[in-house]
C-alpha atoms as a PDB file:
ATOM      1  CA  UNK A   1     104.108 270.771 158.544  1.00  0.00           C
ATOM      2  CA  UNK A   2     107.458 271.987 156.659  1.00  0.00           C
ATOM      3  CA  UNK A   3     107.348 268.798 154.801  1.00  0.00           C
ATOM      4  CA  UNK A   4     103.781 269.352 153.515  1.00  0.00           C
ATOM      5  CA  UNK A   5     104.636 273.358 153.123  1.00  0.00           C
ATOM      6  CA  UNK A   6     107.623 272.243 150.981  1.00  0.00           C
ATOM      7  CA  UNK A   7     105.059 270.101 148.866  1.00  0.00           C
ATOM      8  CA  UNK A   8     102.729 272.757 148.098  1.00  0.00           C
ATOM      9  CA  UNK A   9     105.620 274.422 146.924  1.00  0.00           C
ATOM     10  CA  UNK A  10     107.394 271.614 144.904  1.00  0.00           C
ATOM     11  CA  UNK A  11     103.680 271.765 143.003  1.00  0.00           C
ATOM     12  CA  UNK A  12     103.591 275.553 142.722  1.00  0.00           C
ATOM     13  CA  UNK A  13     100.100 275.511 144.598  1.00  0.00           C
ATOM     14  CA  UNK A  14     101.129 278.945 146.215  1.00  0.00           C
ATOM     15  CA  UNK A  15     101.783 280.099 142.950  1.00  0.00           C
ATOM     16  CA  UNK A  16      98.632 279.453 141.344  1.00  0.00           C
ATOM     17  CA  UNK A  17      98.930 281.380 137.624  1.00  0.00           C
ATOM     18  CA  UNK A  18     100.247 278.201 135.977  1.00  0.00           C
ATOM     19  CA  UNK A  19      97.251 276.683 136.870  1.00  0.00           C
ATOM     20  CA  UNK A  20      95.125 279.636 135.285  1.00  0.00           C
ATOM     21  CA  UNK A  21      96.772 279.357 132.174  1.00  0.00           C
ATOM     22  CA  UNK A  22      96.218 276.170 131.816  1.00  0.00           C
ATOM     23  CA  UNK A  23      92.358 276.083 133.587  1.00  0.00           C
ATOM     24  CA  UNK A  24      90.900 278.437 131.909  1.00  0.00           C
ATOM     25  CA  UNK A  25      91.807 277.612 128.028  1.00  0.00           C
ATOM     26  CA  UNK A  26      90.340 273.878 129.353  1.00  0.00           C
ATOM     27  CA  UNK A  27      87.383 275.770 130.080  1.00  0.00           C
ATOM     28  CA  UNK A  28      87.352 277.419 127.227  1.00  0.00           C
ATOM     29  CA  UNK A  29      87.136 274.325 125.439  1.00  0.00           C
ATOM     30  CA  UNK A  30      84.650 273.223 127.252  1.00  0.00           C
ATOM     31  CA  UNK A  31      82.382 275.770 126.865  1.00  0.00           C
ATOM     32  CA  UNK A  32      82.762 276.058 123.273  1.00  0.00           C
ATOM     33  CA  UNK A  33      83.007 272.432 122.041  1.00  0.00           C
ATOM     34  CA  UNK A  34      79.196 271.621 124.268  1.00  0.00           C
ATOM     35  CA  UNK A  35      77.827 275.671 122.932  1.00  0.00           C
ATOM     36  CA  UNK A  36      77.983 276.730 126.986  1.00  0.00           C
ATOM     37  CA  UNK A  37      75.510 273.017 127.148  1.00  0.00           C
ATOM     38  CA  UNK A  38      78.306 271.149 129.625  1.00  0.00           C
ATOM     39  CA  UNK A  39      77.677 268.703 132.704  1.00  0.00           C
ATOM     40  CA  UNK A  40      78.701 269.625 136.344  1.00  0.00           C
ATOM     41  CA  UNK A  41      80.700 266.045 136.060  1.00  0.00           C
ATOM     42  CA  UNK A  42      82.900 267.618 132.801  1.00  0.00           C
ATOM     43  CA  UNK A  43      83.141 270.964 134.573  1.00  0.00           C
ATOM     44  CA  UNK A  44      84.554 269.517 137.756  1.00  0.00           C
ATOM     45  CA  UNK A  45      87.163 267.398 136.498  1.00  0.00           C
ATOM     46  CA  UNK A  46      88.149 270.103 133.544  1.00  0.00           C
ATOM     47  CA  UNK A  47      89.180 272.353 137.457  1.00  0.00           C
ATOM     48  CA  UNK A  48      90.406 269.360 138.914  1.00  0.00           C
ATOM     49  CA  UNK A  49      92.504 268.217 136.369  1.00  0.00           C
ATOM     50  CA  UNK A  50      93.855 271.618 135.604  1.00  0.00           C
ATOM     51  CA  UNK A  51      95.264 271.667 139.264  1.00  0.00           C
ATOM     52  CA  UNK A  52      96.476 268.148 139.420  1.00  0.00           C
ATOM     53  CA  UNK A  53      98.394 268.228 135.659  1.00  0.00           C
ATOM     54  CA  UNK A  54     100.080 271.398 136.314  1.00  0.00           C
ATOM     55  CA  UNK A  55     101.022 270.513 139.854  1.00  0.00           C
ATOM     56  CA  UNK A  56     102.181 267.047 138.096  1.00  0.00           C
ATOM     57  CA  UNK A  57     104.279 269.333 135.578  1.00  0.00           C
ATOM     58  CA  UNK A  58     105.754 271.211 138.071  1.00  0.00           C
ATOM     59  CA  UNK A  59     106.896 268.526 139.804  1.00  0.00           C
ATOM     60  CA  UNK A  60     108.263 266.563 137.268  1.00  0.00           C
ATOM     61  CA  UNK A  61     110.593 269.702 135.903  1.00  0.00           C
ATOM     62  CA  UNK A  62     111.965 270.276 139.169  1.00  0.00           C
ATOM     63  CA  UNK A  63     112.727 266.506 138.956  1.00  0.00           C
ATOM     64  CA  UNK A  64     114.519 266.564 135.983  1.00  0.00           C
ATOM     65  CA  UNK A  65     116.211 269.721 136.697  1.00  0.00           C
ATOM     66  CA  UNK A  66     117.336 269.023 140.064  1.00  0.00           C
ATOM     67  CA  UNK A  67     120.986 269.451 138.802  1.00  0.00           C
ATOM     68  CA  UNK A  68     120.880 272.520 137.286  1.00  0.00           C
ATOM     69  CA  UNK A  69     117.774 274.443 139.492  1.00  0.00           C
ATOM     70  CA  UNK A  70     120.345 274.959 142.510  1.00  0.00           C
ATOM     71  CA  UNK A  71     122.544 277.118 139.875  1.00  0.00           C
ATOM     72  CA  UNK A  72     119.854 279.613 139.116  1.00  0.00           C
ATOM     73  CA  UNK A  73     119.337 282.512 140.974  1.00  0.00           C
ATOM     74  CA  UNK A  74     115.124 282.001 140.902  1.00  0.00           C
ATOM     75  CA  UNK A  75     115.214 278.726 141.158  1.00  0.00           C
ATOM     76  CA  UNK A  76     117.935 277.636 143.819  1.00  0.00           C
ATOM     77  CA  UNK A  77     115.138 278.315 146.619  1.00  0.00           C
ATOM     78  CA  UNK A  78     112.458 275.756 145.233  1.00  0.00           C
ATOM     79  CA  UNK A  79     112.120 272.517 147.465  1.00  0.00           C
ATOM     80  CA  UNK A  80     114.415 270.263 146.104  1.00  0.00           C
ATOM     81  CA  UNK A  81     117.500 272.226 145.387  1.00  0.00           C
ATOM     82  CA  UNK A  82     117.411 274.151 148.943  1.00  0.00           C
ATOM     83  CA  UNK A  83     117.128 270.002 150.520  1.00  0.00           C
ATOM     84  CA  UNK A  84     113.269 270.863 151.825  1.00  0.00           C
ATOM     85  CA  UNK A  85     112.621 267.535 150.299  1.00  0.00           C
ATOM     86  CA  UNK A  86     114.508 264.740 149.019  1.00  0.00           C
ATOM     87  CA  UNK A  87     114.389 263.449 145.271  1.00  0.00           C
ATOM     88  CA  UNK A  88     112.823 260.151 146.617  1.00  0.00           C
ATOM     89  CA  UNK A  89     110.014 262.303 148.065  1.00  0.00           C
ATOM     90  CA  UNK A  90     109.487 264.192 145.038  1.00  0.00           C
ATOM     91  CA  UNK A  91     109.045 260.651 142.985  1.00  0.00           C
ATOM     92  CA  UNK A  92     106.550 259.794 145.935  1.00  0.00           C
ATOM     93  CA  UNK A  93     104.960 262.889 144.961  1.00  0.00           C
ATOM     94  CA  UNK A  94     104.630 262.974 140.992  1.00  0.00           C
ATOM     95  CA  UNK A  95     103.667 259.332 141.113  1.00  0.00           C
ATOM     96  CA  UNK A  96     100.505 260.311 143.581  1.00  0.00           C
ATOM     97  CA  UNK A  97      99.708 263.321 141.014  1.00  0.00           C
ATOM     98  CA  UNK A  98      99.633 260.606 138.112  1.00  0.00           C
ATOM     99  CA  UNK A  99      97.294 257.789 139.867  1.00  0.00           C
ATOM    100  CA  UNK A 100      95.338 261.218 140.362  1.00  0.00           C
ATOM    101  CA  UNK A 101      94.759 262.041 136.733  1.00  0.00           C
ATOM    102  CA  UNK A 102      94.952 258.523 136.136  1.00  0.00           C
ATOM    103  CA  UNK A 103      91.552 258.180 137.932  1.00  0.00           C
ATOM    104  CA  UNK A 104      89.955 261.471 136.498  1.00  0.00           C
ATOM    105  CA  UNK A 105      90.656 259.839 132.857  1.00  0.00           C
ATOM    106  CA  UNK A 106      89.293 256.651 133.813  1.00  0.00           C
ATOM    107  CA  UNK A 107      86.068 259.014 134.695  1.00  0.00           C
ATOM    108  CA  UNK A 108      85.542 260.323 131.189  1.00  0.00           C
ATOM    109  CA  UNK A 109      86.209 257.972 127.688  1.00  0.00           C
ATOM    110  CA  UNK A 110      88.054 255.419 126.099  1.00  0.00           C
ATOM    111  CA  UNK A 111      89.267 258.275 123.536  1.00  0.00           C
ATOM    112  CA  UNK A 112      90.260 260.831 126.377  1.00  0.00           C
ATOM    113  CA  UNK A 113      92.102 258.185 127.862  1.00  0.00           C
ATOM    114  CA  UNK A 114      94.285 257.485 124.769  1.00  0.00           C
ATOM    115  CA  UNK A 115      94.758 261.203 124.157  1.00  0.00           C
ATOM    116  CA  UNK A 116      95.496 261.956 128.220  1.00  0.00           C
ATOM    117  CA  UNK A 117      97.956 259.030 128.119  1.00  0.00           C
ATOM    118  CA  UNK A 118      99.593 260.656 125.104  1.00  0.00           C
ATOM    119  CA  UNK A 119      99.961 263.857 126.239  1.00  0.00           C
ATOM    120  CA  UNK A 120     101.006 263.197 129.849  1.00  0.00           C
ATOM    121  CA  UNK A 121     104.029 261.467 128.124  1.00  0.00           C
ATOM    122  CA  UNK A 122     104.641 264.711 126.183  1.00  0.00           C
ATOM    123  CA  UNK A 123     104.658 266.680 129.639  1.00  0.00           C
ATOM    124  CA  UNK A 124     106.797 264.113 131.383  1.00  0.00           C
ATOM    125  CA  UNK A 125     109.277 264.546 127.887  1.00  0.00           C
ATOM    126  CA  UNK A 126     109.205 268.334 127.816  1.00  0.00           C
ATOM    127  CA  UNK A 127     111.241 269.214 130.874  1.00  0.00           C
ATOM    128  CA  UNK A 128     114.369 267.723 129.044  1.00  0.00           C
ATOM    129  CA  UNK A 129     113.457 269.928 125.408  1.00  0.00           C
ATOM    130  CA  UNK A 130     115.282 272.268 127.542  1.00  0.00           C
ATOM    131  CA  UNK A 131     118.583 270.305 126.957  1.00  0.00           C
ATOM    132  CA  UNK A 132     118.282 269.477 123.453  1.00  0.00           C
ATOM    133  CA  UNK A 133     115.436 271.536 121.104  1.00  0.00           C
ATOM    134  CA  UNK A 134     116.575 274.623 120.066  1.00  0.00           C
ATOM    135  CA  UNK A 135     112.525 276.091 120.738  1.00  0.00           C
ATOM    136  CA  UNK A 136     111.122 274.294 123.578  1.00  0.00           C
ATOM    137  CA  UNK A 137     108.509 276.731 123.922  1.00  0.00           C
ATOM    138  CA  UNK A 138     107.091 275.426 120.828  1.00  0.00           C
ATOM    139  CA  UNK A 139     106.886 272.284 122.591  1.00  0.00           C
ATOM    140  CA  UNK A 140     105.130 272.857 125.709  1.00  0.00           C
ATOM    141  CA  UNK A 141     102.645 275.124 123.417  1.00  0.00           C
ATOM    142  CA  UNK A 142     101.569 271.744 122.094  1.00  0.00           C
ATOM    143  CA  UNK A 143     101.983 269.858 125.212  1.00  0.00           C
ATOM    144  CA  UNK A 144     100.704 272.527 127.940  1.00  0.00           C
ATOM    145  CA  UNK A 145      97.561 272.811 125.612  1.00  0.00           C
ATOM    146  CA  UNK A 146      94.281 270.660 127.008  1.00  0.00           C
ATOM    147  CA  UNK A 147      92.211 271.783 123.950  1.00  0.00           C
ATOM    148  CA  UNK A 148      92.017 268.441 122.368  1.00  0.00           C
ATOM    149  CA  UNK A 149      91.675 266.586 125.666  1.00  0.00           C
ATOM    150  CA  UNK A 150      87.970 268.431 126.424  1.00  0.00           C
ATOM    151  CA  UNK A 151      87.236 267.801 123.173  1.00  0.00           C
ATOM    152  CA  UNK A 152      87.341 264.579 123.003  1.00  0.00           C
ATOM    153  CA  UNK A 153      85.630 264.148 126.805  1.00  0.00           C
ATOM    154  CA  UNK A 154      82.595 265.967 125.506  1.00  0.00           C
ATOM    155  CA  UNK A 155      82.691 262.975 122.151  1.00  0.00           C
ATOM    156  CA  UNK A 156      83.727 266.490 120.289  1.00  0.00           C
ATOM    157  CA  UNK A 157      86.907 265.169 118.441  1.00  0.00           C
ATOM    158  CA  UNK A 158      85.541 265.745 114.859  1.00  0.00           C
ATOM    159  CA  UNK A 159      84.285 269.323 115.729  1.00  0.00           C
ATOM    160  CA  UNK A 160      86.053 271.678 113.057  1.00  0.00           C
ATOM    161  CA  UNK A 161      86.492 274.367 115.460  1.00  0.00           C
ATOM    162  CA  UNK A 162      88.918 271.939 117.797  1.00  0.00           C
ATOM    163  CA  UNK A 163      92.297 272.431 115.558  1.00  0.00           C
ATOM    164  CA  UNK A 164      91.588 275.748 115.501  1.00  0.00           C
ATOM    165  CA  UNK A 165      91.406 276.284 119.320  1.00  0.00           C
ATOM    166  CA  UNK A 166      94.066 274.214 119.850  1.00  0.00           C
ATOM    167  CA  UNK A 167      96.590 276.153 117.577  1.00  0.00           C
ATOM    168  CA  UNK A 168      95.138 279.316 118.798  1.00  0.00           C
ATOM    169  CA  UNK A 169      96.348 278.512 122.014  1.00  0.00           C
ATOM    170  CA  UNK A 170      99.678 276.952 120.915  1.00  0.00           C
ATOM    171  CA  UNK A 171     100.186 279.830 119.780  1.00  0.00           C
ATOM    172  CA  UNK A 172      99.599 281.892 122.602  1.00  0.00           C
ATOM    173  CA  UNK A 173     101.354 280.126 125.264  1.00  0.00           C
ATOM    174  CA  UNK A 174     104.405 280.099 122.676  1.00  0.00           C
ATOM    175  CA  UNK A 175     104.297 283.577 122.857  1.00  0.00           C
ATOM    176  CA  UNK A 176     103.817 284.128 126.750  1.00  0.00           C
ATOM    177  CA  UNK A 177     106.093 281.200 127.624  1.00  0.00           C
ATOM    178  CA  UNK A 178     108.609 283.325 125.682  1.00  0.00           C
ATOM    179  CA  UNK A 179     108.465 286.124 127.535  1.00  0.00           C
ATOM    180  CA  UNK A 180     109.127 284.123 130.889  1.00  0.00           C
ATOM    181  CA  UNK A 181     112.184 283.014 128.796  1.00  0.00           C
ATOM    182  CA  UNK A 182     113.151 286.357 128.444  1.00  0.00           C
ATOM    183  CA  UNK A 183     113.337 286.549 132.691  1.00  0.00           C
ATOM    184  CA  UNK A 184     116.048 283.686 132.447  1.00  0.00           C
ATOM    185  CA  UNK A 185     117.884 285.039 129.520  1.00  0.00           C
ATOM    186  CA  UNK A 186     121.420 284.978 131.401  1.00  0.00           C
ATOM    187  CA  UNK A 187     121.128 282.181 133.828  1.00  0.00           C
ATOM    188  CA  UNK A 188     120.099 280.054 130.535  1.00  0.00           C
ATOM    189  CA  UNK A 189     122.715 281.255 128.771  1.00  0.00           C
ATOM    190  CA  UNK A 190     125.318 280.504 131.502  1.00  0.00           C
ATOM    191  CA  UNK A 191     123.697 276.892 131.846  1.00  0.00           C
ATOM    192  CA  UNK A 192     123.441 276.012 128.495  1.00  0.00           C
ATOM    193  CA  UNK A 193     119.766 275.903 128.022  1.00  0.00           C
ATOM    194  CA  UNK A 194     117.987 276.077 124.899  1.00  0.00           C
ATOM    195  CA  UNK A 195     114.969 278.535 124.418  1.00  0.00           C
ATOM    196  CA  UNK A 196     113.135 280.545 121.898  1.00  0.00           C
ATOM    197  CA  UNK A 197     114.632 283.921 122.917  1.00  0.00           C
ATOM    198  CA  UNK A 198     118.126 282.512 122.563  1.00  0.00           C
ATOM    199  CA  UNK A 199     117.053 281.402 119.804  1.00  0.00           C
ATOM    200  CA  UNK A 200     115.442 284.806 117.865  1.00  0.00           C
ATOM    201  CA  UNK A 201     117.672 286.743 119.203  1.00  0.00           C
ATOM    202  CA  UNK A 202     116.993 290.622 119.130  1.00  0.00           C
ATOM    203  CA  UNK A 203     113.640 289.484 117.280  1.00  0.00           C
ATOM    204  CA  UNK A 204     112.107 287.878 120.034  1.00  0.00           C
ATOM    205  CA  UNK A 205     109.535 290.624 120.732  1.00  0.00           C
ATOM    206  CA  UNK A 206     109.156 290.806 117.199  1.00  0.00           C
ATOM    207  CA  UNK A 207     108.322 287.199 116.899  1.00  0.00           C
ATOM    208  CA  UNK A 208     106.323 287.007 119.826  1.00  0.00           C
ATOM    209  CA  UNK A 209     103.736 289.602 118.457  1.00  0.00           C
ATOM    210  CA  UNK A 210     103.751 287.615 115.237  1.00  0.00           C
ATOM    211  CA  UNK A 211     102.285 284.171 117.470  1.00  0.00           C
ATOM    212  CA  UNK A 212     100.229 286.670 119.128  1.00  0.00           C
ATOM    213  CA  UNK A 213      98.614 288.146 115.446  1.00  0.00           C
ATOM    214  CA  UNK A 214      98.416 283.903 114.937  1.00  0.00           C
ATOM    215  CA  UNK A 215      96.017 283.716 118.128  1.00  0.00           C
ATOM    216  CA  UNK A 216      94.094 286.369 116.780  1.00  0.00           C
ATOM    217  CA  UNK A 217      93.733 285.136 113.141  1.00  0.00           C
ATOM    218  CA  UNK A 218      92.643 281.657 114.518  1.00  0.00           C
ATOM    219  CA  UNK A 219      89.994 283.006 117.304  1.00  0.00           C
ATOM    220  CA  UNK A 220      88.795 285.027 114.287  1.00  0.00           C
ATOM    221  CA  UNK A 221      88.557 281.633 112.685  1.00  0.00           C
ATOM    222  CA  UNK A 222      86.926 279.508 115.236  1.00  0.00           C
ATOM    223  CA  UNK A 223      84.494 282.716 115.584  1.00  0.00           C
ATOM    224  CA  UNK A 224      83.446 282.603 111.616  1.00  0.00           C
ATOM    225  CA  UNK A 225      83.229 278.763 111.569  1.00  0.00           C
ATOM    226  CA  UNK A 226      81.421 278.234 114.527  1.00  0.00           C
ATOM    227  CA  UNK A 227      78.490 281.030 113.973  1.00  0.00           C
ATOM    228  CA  UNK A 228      79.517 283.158 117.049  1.00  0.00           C
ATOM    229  CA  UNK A 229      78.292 286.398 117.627  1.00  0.00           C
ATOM    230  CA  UNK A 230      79.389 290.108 117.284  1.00  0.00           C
ATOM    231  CA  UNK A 231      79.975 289.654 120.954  1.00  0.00           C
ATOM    232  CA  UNK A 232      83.296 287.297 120.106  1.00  0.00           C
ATOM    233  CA  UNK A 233      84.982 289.196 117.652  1.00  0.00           C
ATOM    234  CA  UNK A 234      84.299 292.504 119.696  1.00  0.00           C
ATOM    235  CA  UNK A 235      86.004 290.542 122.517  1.00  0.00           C
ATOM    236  CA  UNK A 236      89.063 289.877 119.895  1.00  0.00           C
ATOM    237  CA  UNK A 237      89.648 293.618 119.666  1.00  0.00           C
ATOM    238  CA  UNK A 238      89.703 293.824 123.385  1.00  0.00           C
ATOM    239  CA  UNK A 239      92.180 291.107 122.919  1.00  0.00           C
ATOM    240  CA  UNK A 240      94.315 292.486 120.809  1.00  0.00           C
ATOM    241  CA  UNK A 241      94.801 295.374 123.247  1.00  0.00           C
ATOM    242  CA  UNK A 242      96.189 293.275 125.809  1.00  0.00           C
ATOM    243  CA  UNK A 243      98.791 292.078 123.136  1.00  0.00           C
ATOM    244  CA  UNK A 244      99.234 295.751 123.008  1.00  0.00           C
ATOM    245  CA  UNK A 245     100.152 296.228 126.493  1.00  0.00           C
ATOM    246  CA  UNK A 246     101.909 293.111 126.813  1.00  0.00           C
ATOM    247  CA  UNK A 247     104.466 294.377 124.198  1.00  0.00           C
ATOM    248  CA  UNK A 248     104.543 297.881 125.591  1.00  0.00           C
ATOM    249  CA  UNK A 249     105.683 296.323 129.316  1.00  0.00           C
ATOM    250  CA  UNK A 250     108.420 293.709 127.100  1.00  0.00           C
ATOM    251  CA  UNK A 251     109.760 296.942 125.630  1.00  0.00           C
ATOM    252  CA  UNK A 252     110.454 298.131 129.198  1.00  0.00           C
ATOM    253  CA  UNK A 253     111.890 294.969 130.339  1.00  0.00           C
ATOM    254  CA  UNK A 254     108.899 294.146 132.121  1.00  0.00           C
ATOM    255  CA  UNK A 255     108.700 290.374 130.780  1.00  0.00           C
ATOM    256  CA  UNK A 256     107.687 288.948 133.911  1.00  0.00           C
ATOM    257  CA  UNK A 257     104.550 291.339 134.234  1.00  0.00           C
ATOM    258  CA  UNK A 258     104.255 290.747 130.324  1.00  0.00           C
ATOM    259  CA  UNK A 259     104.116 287.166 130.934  1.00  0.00           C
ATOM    260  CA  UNK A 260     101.062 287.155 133.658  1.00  0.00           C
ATOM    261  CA  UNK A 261      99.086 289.495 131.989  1.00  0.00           C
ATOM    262  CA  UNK A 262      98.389 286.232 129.805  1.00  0.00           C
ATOM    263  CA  UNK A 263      96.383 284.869 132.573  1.00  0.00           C
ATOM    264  CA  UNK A 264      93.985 287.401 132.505  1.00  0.00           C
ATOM    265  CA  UNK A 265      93.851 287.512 128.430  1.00  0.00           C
ATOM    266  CA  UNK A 266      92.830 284.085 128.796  1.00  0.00           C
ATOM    267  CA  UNK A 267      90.032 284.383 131.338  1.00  0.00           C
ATOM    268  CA  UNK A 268      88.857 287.232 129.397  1.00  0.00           C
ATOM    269  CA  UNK A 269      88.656 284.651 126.070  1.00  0.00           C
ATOM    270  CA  UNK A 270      86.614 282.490 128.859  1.00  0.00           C
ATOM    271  CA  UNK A 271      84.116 285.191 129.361  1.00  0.00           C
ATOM    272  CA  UNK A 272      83.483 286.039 125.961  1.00  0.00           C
ATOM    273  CA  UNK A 273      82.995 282.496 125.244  1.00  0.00           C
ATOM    274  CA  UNK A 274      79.983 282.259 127.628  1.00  0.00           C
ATOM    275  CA  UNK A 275      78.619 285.304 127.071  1.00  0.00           C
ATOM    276  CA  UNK A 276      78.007 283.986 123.054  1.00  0.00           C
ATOM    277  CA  UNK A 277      76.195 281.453 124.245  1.00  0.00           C
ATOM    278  CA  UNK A 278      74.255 283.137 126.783  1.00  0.00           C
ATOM    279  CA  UNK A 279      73.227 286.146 124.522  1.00  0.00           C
END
């Protein structure tokens, strides 16, 4: 039982807002790339393969960063640095979570397939940006991004409004994912890892908001190309206002809370998107 507690853990299944923030812009392309039309099939493995990925990305970091995890105050208690499991079992692990998504992409499209392939190789790479990029948050906003994936499993590649999505939510996990930097400021510092708010500096908040008025310019986008209704772009000014208050709790040091606030931002983009197709 402690070996399959420590599991859970190693794939951040009792901490389930990584999963959200990746599950519910998937949805999100769903809904809009099919116009709210989508299959039970597509739905299930769009929730499925949020959980599995992210679990698989989880798992995969705390491989590569099995040297350095035990140095960091936050991290020094996660499976493998504390010896709850071994690297070996962690390998054993991963390697389950890929014949996993292996078999979900062999469910959708010869396309998907290419494109999953492509970007699991991109999550498997971005653990060691850390070491090397000077941003890597602009990296996993391209990698931790299944916009173009759903796209392509509902034979929606071409759609116009795809790039836009996409880079909308780039954008926005650049931006969150930078605030979560902001929580590891001194241990990343001490450590020699690279991130954006290393980086920028004493304009990170600055430039955060700026990816943030990005999101918003692109929804507004997608919105105009697409046809949506008023109820989307009355949705975007609701957005905006959790911008708002994600900034206000940075500016009290609050990056942590500033960071999951994103996961409800996102659902809320979710139910907007539905309710333009429903009304």
């Amino acid at each position: 039982m402690k070996k399959l507690a420590a599991t859970f853990e190693l794939m951040r299944l009792n901490k389930p807002i990584g999963i959200y923030l990746l599950m519910w812009p998937a949805l999100i392309a769903l809904v809009i790339s099919t116009k709210g039309d989508f299959t039970l099939r597509n739905l299930l493995i769009v929730i499925i393969g949020s959980i599995v990925v992210r679990s698989a990305g989880c798992v995969i970091n705390d491989l590569f960063d099995s040297d350095l995890d035990g140095s960091v105050q936050r991290t020094k208690k996660r499976p493998i640095p504390s010896k709850k499991l071994t690297l070996q079992e962690g390998w054993l692990v991963f390697i389950i979570l890929g014949l996993i998504s292996l078999i979900l992409l062999a469910l959708t499209n010869s396309k998907t397939m290419v494109i999953g392939v492509f970007f699991a190789l991109m999550i498997v790479l971005y653990p060691l940006t850390k070491r090397f990029f000077i941003g890597p948050q602009l990296f996993l906003g391209l990698t931790f991004n299944p916009v173009i994936i759903v796209f392509a499993m509902t034979n929606q590649i071409n759609n116009p409004t795809m790039l836009f999505l996409y880079f909308a939510i780039t954008s926005m996990t650049v931006a969150y994912d930078s605030f979560y930097g902001l929580c590891d400021l001194v241990d990343d510092k001490k450590l020699g890892i690279k991130s954006t708010p290393l980086w920028w500096g004493s304009n990170t908040l600055k430039i955060i908001a700026a990816f943030q008025v990005i999101t918003i310019g692109l929804l507004c986008a997608l919105g105009w190309i697409d046809g949506l209704n008023y109820f989307w772009f009355l949705g975007l000014s609701v957005l905006v206002g959790f911008f708002i208050y994600q900034y206000n709790l940075a500016l009290k040091e609050k990056y942590f809370e500033a960071f999951k606030n994103n996961h409800w931002a996102s659902l809320f983009i979710l139910i907007i998107s539905v309710l333009c197709y429903m009304i």
